[in-house]
Protein backbone atom coordinates (compact mmCIF):
# COMPACT_ATOMS: atom_id res chain seq x y z
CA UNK A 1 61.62 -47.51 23.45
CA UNK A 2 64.29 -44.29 24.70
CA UNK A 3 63.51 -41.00 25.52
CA UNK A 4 65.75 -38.28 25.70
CA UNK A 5 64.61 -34.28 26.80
CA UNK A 6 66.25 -31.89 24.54
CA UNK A 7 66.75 -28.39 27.13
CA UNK A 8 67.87 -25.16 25.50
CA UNK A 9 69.41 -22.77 28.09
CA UNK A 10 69.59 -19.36 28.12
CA UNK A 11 69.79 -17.13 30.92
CA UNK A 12 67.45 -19.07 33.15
CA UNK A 13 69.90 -19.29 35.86
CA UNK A 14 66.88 -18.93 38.41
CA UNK A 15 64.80 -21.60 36.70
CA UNK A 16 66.97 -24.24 34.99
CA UNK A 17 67.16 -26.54 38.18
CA UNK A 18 63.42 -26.41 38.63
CA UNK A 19 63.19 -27.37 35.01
CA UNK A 20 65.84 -30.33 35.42
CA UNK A 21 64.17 -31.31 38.30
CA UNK A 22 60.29 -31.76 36.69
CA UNK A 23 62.35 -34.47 34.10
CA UNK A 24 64.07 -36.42 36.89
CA UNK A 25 60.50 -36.83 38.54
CA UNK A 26 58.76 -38.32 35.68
CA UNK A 27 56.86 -41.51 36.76
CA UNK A 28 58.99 -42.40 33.22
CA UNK A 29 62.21 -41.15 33.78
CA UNK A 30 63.89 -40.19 30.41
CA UNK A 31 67.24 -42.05 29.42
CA UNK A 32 68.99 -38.88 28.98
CA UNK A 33 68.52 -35.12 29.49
CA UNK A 34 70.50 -33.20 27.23
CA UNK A 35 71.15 -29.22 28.07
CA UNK A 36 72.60 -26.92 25.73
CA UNK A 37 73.74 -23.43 27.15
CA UNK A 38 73.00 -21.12 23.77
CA UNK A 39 76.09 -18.23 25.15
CA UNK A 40 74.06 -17.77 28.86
CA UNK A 41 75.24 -14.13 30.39
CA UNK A 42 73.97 -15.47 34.09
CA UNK A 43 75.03 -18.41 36.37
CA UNK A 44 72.43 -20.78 34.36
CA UNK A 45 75.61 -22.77 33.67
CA UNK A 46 76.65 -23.58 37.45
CA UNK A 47 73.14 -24.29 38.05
CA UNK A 48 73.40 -27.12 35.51
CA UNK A 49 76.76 -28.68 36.94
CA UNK A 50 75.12 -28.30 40.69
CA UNK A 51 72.55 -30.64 39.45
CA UNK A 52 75.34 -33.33 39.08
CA UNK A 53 72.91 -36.42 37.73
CA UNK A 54 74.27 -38.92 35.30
CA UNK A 55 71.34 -38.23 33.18
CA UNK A 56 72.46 -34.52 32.32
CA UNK A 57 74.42 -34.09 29.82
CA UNK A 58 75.68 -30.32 29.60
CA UNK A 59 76.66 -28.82 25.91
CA UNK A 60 78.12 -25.19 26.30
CA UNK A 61 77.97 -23.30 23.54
CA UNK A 62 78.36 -19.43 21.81
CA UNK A 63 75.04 -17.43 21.43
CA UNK A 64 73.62 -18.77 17.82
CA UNK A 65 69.81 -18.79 18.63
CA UNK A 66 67.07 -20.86 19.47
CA UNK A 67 66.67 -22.56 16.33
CA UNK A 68 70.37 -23.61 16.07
CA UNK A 69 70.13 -24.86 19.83
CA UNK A 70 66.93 -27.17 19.80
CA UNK A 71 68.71 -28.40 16.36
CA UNK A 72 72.18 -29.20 18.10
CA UNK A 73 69.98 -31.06 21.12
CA UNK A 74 68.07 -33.33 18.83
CA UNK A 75 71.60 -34.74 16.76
CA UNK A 76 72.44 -35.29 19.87
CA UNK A 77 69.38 -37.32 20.38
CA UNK A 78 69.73 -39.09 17.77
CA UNK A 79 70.14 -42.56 19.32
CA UNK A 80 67.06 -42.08 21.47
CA UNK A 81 63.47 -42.82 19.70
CA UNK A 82 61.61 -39.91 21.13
CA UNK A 83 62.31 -36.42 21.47
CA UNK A 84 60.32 -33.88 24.36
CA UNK A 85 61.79 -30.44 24.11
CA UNK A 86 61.74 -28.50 27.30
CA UNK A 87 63.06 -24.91 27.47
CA UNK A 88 64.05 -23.93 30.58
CA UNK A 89 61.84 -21.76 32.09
CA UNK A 90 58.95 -24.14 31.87
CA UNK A 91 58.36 -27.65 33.75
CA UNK A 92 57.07 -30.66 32.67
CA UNK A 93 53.93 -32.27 35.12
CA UNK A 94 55.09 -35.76 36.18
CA UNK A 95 53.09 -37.70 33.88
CA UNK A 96 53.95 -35.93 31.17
CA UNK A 97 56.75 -38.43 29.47
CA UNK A 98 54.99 -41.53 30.44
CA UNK A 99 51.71 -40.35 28.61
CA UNK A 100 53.05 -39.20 25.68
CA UNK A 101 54.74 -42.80 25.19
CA UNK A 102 51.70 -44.48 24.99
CA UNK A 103 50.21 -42.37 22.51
CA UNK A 104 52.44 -42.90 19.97
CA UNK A 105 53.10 -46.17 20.84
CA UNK A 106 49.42 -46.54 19.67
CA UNK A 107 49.67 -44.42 17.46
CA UNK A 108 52.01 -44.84 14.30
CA UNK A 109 51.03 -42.28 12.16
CA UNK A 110 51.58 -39.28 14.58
CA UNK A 111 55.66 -37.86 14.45
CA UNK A 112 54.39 -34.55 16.57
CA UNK A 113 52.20 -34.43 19.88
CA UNK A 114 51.13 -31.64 22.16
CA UNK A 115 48.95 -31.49 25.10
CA UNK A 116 47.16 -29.07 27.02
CA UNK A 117 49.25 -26.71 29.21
CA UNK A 118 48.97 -24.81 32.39
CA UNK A 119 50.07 -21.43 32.63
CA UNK A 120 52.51 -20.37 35.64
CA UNK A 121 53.95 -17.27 37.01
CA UNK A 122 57.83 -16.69 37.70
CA UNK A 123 57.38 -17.88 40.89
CA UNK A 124 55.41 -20.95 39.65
CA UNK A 125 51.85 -20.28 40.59
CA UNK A 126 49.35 -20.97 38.73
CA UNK A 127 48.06 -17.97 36.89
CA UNK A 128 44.52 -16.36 37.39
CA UNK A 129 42.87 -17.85 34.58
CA UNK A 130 40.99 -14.38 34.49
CA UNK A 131 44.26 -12.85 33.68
CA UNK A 132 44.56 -10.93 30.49
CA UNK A 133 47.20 -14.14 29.41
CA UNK A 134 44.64 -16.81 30.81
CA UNK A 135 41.90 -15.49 28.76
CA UNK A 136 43.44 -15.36 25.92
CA UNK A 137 44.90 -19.22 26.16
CA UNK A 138 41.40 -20.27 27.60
CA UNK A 139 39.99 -18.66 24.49
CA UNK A 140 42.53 -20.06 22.34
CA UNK A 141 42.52 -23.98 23.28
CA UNK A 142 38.68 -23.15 23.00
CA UNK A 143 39.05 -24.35 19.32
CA UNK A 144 39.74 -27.83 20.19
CA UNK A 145 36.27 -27.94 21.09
CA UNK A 146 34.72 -26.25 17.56
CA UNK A 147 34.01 -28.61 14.77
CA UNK A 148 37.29 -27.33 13.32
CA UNK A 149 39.19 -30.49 11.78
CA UNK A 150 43.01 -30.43 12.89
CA UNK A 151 44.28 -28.50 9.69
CA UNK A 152 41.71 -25.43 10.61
CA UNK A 153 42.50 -25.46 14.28
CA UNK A 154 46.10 -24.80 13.74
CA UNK A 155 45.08 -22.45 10.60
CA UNK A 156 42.98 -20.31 13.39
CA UNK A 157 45.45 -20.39 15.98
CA UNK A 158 48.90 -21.25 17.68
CA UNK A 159 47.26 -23.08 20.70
CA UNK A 160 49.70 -25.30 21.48
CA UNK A 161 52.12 -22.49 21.79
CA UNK A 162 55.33 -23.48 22.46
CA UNK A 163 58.65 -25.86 21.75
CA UNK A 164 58.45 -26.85 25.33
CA UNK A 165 55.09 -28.69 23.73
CA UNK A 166 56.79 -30.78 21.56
CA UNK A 167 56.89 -34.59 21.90
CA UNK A 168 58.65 -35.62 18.56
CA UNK A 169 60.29 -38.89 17.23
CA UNK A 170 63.57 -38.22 16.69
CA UNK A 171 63.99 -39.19 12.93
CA UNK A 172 60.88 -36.59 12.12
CA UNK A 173 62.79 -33.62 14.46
CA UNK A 174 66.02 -34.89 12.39
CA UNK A 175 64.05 -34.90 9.30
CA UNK A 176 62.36 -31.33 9.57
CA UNK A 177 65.13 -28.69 11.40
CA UNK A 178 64.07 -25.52 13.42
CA UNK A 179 64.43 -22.79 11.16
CA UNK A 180 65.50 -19.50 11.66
CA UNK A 181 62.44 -17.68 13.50
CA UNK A 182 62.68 -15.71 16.61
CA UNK A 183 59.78 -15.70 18.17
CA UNK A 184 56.95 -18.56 15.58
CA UNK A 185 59.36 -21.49 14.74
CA UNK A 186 56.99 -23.76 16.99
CA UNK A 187 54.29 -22.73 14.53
CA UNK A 188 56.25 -23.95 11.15
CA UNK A 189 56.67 -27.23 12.16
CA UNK A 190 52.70 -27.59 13.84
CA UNK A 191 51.96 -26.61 10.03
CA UNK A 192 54.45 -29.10 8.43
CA UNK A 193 52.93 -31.87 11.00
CA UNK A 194 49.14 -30.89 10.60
CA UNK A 195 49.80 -30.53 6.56
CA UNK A 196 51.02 -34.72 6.59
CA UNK A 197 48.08 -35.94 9.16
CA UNK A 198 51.07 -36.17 11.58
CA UNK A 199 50.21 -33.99 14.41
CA UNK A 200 48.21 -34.99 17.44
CA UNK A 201 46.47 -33.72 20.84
CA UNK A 202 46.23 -35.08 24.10
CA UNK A 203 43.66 -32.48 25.72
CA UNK A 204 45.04 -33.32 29.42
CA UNK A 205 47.46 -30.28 30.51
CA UNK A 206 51.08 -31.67 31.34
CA UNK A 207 53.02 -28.97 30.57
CA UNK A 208 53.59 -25.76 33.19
CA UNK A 209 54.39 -22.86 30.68
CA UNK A 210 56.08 -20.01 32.71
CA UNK A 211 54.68 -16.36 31.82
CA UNK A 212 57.04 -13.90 33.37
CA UNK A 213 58.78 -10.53 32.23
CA UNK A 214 61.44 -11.93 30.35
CA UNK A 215 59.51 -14.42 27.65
CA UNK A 216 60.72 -14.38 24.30
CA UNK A 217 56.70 -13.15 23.15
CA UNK A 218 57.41 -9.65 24.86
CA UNK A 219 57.85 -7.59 21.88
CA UNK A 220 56.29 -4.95 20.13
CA UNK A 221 53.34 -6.26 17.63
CA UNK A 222 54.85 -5.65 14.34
CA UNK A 223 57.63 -7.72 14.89
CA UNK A 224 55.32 -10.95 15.61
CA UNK A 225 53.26 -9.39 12.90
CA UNK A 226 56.05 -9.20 10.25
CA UNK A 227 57.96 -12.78 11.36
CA UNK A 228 54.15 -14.68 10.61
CA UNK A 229 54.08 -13.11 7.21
CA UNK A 230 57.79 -14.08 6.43
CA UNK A 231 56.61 -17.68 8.03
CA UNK A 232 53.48 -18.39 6.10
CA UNK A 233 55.21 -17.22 2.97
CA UNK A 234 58.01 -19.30 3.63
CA UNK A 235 55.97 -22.06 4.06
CA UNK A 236 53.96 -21.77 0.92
CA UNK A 237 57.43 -22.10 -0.72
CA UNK A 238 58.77 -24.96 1.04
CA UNK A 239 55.43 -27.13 -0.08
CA UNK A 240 55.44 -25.96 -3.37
CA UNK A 241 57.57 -28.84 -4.80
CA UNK A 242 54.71 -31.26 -2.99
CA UNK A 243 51.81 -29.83 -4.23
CA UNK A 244 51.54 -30.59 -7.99
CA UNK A 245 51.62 -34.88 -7.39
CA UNK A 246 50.38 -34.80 -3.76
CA UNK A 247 46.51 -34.39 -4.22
CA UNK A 248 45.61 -34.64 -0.21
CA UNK A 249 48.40 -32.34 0.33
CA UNK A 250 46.67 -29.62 -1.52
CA UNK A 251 43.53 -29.97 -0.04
CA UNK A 252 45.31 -29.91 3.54
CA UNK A 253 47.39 -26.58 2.07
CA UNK A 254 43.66 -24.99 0.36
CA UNK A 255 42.06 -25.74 3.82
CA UNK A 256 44.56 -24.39 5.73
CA UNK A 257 44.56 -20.74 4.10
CA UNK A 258 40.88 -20.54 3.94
CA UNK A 259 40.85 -20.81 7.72
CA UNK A 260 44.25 -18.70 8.21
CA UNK A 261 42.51 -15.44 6.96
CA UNK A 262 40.72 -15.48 10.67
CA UNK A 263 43.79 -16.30 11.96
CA UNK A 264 44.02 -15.54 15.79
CA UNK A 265 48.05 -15.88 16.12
CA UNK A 266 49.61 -12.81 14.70
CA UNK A 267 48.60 -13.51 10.74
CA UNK A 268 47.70 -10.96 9.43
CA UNK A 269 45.61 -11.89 5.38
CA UNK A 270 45.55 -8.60 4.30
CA UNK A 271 49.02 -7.83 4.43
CA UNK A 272 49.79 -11.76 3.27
CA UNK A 273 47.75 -10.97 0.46
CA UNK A 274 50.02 -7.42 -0.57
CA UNK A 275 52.99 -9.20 0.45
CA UNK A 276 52.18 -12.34 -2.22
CA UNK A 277 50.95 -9.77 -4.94
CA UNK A 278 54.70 -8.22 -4.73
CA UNK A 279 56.32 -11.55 -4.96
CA UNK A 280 54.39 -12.66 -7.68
CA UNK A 281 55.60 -9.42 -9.78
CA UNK A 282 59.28 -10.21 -9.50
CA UNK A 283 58.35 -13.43 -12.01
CA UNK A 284 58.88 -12.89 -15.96
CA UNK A 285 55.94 -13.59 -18.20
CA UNK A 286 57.69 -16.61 -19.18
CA UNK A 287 58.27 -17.70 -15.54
CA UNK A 288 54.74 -17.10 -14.87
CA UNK A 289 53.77 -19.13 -17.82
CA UNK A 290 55.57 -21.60 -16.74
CA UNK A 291 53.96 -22.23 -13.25
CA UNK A 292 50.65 -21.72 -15.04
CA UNK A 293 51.17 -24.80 -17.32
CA UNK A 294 51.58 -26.97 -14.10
CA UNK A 295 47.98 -26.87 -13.88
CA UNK A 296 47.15 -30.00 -15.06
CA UNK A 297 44.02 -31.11 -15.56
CA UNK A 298 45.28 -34.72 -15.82
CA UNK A 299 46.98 -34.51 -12.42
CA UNK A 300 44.59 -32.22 -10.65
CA UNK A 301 41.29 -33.48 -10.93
CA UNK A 302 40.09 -30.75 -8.74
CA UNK A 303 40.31 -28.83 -11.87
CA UNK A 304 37.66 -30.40 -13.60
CA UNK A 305 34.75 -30.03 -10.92
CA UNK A 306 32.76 -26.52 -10.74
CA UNK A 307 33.36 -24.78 -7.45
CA UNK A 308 29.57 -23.28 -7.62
CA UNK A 309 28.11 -26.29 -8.30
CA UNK A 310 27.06 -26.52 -4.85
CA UNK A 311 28.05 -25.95 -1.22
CA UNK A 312 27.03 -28.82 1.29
CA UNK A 313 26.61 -27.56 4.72
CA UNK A 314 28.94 -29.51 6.40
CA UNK A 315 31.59 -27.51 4.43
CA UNK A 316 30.95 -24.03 6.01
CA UNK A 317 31.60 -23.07 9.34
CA UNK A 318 29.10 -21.69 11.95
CA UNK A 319 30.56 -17.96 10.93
CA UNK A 320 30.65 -19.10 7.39
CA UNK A 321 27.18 -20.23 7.63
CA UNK A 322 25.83 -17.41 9.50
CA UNK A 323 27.24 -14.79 7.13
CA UNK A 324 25.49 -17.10 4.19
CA UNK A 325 22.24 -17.12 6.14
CA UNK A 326 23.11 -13.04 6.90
CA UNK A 327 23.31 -12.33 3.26
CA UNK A 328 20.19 -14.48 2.32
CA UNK A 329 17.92 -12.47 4.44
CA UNK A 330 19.24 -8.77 3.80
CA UNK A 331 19.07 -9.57 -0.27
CA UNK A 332 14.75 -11.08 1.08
CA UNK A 333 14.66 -7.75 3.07
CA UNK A 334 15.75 -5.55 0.29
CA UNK A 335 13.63 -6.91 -2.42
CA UNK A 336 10.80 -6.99 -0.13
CA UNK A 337 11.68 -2.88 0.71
CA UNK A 338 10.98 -2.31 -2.57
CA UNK A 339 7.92 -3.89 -3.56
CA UNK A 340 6.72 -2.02 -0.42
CA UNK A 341 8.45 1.53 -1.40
CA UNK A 342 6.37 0.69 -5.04
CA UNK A 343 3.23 -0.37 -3.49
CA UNK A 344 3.43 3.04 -1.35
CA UNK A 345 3.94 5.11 -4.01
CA UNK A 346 1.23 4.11 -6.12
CA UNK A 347 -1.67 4.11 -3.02
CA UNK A 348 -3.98 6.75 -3.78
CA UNK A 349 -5.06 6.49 -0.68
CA UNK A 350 -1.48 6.88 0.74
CA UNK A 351 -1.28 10.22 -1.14
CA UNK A 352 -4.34 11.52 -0.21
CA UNK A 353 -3.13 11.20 3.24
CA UNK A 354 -0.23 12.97 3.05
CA UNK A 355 -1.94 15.90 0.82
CA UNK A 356 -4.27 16.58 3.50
CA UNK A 357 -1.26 16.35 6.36
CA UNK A 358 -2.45 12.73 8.04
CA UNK A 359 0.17 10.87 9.65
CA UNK A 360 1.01 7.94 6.97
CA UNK A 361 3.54 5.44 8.44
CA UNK A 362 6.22 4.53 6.03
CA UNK A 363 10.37 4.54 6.54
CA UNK A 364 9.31 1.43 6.36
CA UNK A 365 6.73 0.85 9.05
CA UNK A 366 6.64 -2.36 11.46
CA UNK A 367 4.13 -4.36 11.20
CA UNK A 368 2.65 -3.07 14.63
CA UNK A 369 3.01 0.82 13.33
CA UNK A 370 0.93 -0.13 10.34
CA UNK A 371 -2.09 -2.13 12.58
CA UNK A 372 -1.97 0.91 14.29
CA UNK A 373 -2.11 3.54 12.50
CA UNK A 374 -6.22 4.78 11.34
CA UNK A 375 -5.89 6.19 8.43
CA UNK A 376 -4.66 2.91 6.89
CA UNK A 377 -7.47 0.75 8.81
CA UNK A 378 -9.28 3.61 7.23
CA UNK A 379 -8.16 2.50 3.88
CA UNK A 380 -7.91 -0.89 4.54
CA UNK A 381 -11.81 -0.82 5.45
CA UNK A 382 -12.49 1.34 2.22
CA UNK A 383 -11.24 -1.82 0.11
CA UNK A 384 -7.65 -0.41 -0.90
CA UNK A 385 -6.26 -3.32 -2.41
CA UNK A 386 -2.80 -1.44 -2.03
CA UNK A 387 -2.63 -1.45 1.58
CA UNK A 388 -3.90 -5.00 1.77
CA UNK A 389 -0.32 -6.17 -0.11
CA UNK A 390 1.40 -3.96 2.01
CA UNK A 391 -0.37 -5.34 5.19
CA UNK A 392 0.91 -8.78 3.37
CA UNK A 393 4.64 -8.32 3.06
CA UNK A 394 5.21 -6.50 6.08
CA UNK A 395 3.88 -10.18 7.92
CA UNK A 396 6.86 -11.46 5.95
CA UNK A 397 9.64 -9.64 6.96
């Protein structure tokens, strides 16, 4: 079993050597710490050579982005089993390494694991958790606690919320490359991992994620907005190949964008929706055709079962379930409304009422308004059979 960290650098002169610093106390000490300067503009670089360890190992390089750094770091990790990425404004809790061993050491299956995070300041306090930030993480890793399978937790939202949350083995990093996103490439490869069963959670926070002016996140909406479109749409692509002979697959992929259209990380449906619409017009009617006939019934035996056949409860959601329940009762209250507008209409005794300018409760009435008012205990008394149904279906409602 090796370890290496993977640190991309850029202008975090002030909190590189904190960073380096949270890796060399690990109660398991990684075998290497690599650090990749991505073009810094500060003195992040002499912070790095002032640490002067024989586990750092110091890559300077031009300014090619994020993606291309992390990538760089983990080919040089090759040699080394597991992967934790660390970027270098953040600071890994000293347990942090040794935990994320043993779960997958006991766990096989898993390439990707996260755990729960703590959110610091730039001068590495602990934020209010009343903040507007705190609330919205608090609210966010909230989901781990929902009935929400894995798939829908990362469809609803980008809780584990950053690269510096990444505990990989290496072949799987090597295997699926950061791609070209500024500010969500974290996200496409929690959606590749969660899509294969491979992604996992250990709810204990060992990860300090620094909040400070200068995050990469500080931007103006649309551009998160526009880069989760591009993402998801990307993504779609990049499974499409899978899909048609990988029957678990699709039902990972159909679950996943049911959920995504509450999406709480910058997804937007609606505009998903338009964007896919537009795409879909650039085909030919022949190229269409084509991806039509891959529908096979032979291959996709969810094909042959009726969707409306029935819905088990355990497949909707508490807000799926209470819009269900929601609709049942409003289409109950509007039939009910009018047997009761019918029934009203067609009371004599109603309409002699309002002829001679007696208060007749109806817009509808409650149940108490009714009781209460005389002239229908009036009625009621006289034998009106009308008012007597009325009486009945308002003790329904």
């Amino acid at each position: 079993m090796s370890v290496a960290v993977v640190i991309p650098l850029f202008n975090h002169a002030r909190y590189i050597r904190e960073a380096i610093q949270s890796c060399m106390d690990q109660s398991l000490v990684p075998d290497r710490i690599f650090v990749i300067d991505d073009g810094s503009s500060d003195d992040s670089v002499s912070a790095v050579r002032e640490m002067a360890s024989p586990l750092v190992e110091l890559v300077v390089q031009e300014n090619q982005g994020a993606h291309v750094t992390i990538n760089r770091g983990v080919a040089m990790a090759a040699d080394f089993e597991y992967v934790a990425i660390l970027n270098s404004d953040d600071r890994f809790l000293p347990d942090r390494i040794a935990q994320c061993v043993q779960l997958m050491e006991a766990s096989r299956q898993t390439q990707l694991l996260c755990t729960r995070l703590r959110l610091i300041d730039g001068d590495g306090v602990l934020l209010d958790p009343e903040s507007g930030r705190g609330k919205w993480f608090r609210e966010a890793w909230s989901v781990r606690e929902s009935p929400l399978n894995m798939v829908e937790q990362i469809a609803t939202v980008n809780f584990p919320c950053t690269t510096s949350n990444f505990f990989a083995r290496t072949a799987w990093l090597m295997q699926h490359p950061f791609r070209n996103y500024r500010y969500a490439h974290d996200y496409f490869h929690l959606m590749e991992a969660v899509m294969d069963d491979a992604l996992e959670i250990l709810d204990e926070p060992l990860l300090d994620y620094r909040v400070h002016t200068t995050n990469t996140i500080s931007t103006a909406p649309e551009n998160l907005v526009l880069e989760m479109q591009r993402l998801n749409l990307d993504f779609a692509r990049h499974l499409a190949s899978r899909l048609a002979g990988d029957e678990k697959l699709r039902e990972n992929y159909a679950t996943y964008c049911r959920r995504a259209w509450r999406n709480r990380s910058s997804f937007r449906a609606d505009t998903f929706a338009v964007f896919t619409a537009i795409a879909l017009s650039q085909l030919t009617e022949e190229q269409l055709a084509e991806a039509w006939r891959a529908l096979d019934p032979g291959k996709w035996p969810e094909l042959k079962i009726y969707p409306n056949v029935s819905v088990p409860p355990d497949t909707l959601d508490a807000s799926a379930g209470e819009q269900l329940a929601a609709l049942k009762i409003a289409h109950k209250m509007k039939l009910a409304l009018g047997d009761l507008q019918t029934l009203a209409l067609r009371s004599r005794w109603l309409a002699l009422g309002r002829l001679i300018g007696v208060e007749v409760p109806f817009d509808p009435p409650t149940p108490g308004q009714w009781q209460s008012n005389s002239w229908v205990r009036l009625g009621e008394q006289l034998g009106s059979k009308r008012l007597r149904a009325i009486r009945q279906l308002l003790s329904k409602l």
